[in-house]
Protein backbone atom coordinates (compact mmCIF):
# COMPACT_ATOMS: atom_id res chain seq x y z
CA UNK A 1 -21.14 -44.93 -8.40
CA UNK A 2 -22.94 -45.61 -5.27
CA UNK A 3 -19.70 -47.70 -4.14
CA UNK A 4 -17.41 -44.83 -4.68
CA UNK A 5 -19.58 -43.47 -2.52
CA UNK A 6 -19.54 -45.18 0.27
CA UNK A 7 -15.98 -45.28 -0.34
CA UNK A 8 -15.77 -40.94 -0.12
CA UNK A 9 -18.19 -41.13 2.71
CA UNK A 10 -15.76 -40.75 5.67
CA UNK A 11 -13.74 -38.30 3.68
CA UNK A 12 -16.33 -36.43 3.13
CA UNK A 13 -17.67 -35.98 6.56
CA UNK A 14 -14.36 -35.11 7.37
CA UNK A 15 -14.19 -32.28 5.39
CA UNK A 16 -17.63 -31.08 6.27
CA UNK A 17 -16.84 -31.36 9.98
CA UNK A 18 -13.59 -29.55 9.33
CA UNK A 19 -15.39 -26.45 7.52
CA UNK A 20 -18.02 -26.31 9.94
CA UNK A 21 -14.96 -26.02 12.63
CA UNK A 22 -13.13 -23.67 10.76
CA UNK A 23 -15.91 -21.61 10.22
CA UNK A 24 -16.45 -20.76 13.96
CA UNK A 25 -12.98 -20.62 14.95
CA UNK A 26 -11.22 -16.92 15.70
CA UNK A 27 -8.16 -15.92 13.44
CA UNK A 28 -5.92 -16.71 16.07
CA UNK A 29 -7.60 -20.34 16.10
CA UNK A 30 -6.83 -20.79 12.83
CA UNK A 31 -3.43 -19.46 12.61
CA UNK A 32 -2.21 -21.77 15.45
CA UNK A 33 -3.79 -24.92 13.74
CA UNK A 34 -2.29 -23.60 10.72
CA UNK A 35 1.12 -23.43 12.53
CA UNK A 36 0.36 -27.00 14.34
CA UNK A 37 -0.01 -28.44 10.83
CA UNK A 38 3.15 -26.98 9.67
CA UNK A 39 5.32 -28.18 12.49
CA UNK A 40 3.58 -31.10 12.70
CA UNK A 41 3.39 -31.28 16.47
CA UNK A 42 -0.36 -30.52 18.29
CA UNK A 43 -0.38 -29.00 21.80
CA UNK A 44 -1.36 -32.53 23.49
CA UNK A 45 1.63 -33.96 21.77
CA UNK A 46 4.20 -31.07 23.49
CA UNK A 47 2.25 -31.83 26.73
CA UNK A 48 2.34 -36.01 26.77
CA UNK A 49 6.37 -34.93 25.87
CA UNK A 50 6.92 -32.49 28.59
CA UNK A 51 5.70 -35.33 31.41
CA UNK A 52 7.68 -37.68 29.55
CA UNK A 53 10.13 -35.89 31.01
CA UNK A 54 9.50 -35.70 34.16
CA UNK A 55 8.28 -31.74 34.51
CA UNK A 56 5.19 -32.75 34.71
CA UNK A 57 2.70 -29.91 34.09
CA UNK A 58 5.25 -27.29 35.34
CA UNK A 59 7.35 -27.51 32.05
CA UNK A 60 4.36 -26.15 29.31
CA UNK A 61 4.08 -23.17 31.76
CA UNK A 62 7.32 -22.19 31.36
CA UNK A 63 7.06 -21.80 27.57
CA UNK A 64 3.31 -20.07 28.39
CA UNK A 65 5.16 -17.48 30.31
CA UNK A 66 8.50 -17.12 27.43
CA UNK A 67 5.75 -16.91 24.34
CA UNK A 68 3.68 -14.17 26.87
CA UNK A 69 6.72 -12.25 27.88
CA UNK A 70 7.30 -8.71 26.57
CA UNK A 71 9.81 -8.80 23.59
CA UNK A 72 13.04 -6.45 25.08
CA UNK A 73 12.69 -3.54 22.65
CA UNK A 74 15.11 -0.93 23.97
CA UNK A 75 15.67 0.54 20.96
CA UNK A 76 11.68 0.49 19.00
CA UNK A 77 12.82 -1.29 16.57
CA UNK A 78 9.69 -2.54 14.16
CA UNK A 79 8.77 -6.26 14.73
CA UNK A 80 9.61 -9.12 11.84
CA UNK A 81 7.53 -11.79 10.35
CA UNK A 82 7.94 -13.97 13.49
CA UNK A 83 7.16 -11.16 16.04
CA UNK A 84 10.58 -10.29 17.03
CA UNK A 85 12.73 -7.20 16.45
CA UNK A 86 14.59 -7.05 13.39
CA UNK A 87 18.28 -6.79 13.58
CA UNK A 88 19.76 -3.17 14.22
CA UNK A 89 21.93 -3.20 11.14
CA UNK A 90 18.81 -4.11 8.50
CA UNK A 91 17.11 -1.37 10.25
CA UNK A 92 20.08 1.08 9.92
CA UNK A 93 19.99 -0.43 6.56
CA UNK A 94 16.28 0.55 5.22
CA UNK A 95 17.01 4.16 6.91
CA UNK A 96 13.60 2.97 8.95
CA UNK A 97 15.20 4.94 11.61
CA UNK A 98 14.33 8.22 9.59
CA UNK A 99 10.62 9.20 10.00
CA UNK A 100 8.82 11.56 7.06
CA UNK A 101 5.89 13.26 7.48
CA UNK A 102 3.28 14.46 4.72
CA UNK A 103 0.90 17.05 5.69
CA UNK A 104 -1.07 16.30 2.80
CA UNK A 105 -1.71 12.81 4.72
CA UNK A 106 -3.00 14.72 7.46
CA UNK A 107 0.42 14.77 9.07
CA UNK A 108 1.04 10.84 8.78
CA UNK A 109 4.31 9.93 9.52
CA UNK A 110 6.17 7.51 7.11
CA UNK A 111 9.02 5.47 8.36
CA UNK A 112 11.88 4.52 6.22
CA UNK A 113 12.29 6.18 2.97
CA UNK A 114 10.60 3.22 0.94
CA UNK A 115 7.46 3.56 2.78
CA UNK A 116 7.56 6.93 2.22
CA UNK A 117 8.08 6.79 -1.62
CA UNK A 118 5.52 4.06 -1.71
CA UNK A 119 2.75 6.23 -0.12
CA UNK A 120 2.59 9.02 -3.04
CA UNK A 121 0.48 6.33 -5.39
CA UNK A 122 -1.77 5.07 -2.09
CA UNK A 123 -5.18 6.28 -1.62
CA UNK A 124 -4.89 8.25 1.24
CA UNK A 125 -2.07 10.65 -0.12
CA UNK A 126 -4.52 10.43 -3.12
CA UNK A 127 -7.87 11.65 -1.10
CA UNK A 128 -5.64 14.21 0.52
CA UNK A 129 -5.11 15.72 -3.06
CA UNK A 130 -8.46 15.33 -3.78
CA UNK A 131 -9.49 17.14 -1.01
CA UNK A 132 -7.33 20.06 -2.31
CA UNK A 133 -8.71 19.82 -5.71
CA UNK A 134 -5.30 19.21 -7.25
CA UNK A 135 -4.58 16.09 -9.48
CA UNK A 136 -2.14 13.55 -8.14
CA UNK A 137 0.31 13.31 -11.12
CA UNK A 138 3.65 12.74 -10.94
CA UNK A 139 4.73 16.80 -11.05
CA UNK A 140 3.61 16.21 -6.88
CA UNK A 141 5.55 13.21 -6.56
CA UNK A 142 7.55 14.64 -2.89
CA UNK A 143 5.63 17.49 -2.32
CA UNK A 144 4.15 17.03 1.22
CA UNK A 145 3.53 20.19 2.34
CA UNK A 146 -0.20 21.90 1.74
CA UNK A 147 1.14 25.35 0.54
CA UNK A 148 3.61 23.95 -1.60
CA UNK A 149 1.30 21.58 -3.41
CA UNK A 150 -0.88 24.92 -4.12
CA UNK A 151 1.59 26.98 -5.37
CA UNK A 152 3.21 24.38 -7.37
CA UNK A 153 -0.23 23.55 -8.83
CA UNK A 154 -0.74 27.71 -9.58
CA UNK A 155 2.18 27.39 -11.42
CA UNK A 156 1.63 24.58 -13.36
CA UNK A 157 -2.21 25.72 -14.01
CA UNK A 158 -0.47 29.28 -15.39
CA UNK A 159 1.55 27.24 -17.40
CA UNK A 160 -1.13 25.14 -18.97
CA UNK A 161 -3.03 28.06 -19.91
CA UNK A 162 0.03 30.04 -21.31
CA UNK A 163 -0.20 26.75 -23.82
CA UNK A 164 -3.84 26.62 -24.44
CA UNK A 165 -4.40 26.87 -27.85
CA UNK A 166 -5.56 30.40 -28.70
CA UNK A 167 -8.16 30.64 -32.43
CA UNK A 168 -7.65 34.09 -33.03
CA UNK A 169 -3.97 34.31 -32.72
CA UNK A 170 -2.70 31.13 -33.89
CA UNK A 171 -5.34 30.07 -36.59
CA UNK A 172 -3.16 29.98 -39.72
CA UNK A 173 -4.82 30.66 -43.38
CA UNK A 174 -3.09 30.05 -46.76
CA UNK A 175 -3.79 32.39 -50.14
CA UNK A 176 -3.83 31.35 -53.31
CA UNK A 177 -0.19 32.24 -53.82
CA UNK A 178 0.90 29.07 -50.88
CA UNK A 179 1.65 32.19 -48.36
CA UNK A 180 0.37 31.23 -44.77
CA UNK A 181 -1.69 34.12 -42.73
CA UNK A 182 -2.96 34.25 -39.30
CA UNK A 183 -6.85 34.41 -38.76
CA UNK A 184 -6.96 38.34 -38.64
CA UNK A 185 -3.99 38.99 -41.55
CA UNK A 186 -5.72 37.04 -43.66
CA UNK A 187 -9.27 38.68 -43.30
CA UNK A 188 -8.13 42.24 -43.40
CA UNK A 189 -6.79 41.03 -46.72
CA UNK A 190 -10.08 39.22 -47.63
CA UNK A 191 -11.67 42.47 -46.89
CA UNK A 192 -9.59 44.92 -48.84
CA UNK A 193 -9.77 42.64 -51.94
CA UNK A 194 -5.94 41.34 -52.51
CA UNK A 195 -6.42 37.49 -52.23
């Protein structure tokens, strides 16, 4: 055991040196040693390359200044998974050109019509409703607008308690003879004797 050990040793401290790196290293830090273990090029191998070349130092400023260069935007188009603009037709595409606002969401606007749909089960559409003391069920799935959300939920409420059961009106009684009574039918009978 103590061979394997001794054996591990160096992989060991390796590792420990490694966390205890990684542990005091920004986000940044550790998404661009990410990335340089992925490519599988460090930054003093792109430098020993670039005066291999005969640039000198001048040549790993010039891709400083292209990575630190504003992106041409003209048209605000949202940014893609490798921090450029996504292409104009996949944008046209998604309708994220089309912006929709929810007042509920304390007039949040949503962009693209996915996003929008999306945001009707996420918790801030969700406190919003709260906040209005209306449930967030699926009869409020589009409704955006405060005063619509309250009458639709007056209506509803009027309708729920049109269907509340009601014991003195629909409480049903059967005589001996199979025939079936409501509550108050059936008592005035009771009382006058014919049951």
């Amino acid at each position: 055991v103590s061979s394997l050990v001794d054996q591990l040793r160096p992989t060991l401290e390796g590792t420990r040196r490694r966390i205890e790196r990684r542990t005091t290293q920004t986000e940044n830090e550790r998404d661009q040693e990410l990335e340089e273990e992925i490519n599988g090029a460090t930054m003093d191998d792109a430098d020993q390359r670039v005066g291999e070349k005969g640039g000198g130092g001048n040549g790993s400023d010039d891709e400083e200044d292209e990575e630190d260069a504003p992106i041409y935007n003209p048209k605000n188009v949202p940014l893609g998974w490798d921090g450029k603009p996504i292409p104009y037709w996949l944008f046209k595409l998604h309708g994220l050109n089309h912006f929709y606002p929810c007042e509920i969401c304390g007039n949040e606007s949503y962009r693209g019509r996915r996003n929008f749909e999306k945001h009707f089960t996420e918790s801030r559409h969700s406190y919003g409703m709260r906040c209005l003391s209306i449930p967030n069920t699926k009869h409020f799935h589009g409704v955006t607008k405060i005063a619509d959300a309250q009458e639709l939920w007056g209506r509803l409420r009027k309708e729920l308690e049109g269907n509340q059961f009601d014991v003195d009106q629909e409480e049903e009684y059967e005589d001996s003879h199979g025939n079936v009574l409501n509550r108050a039918q059936y008592e005035d009978l009771a009382r006058q004797g014919l049951l």
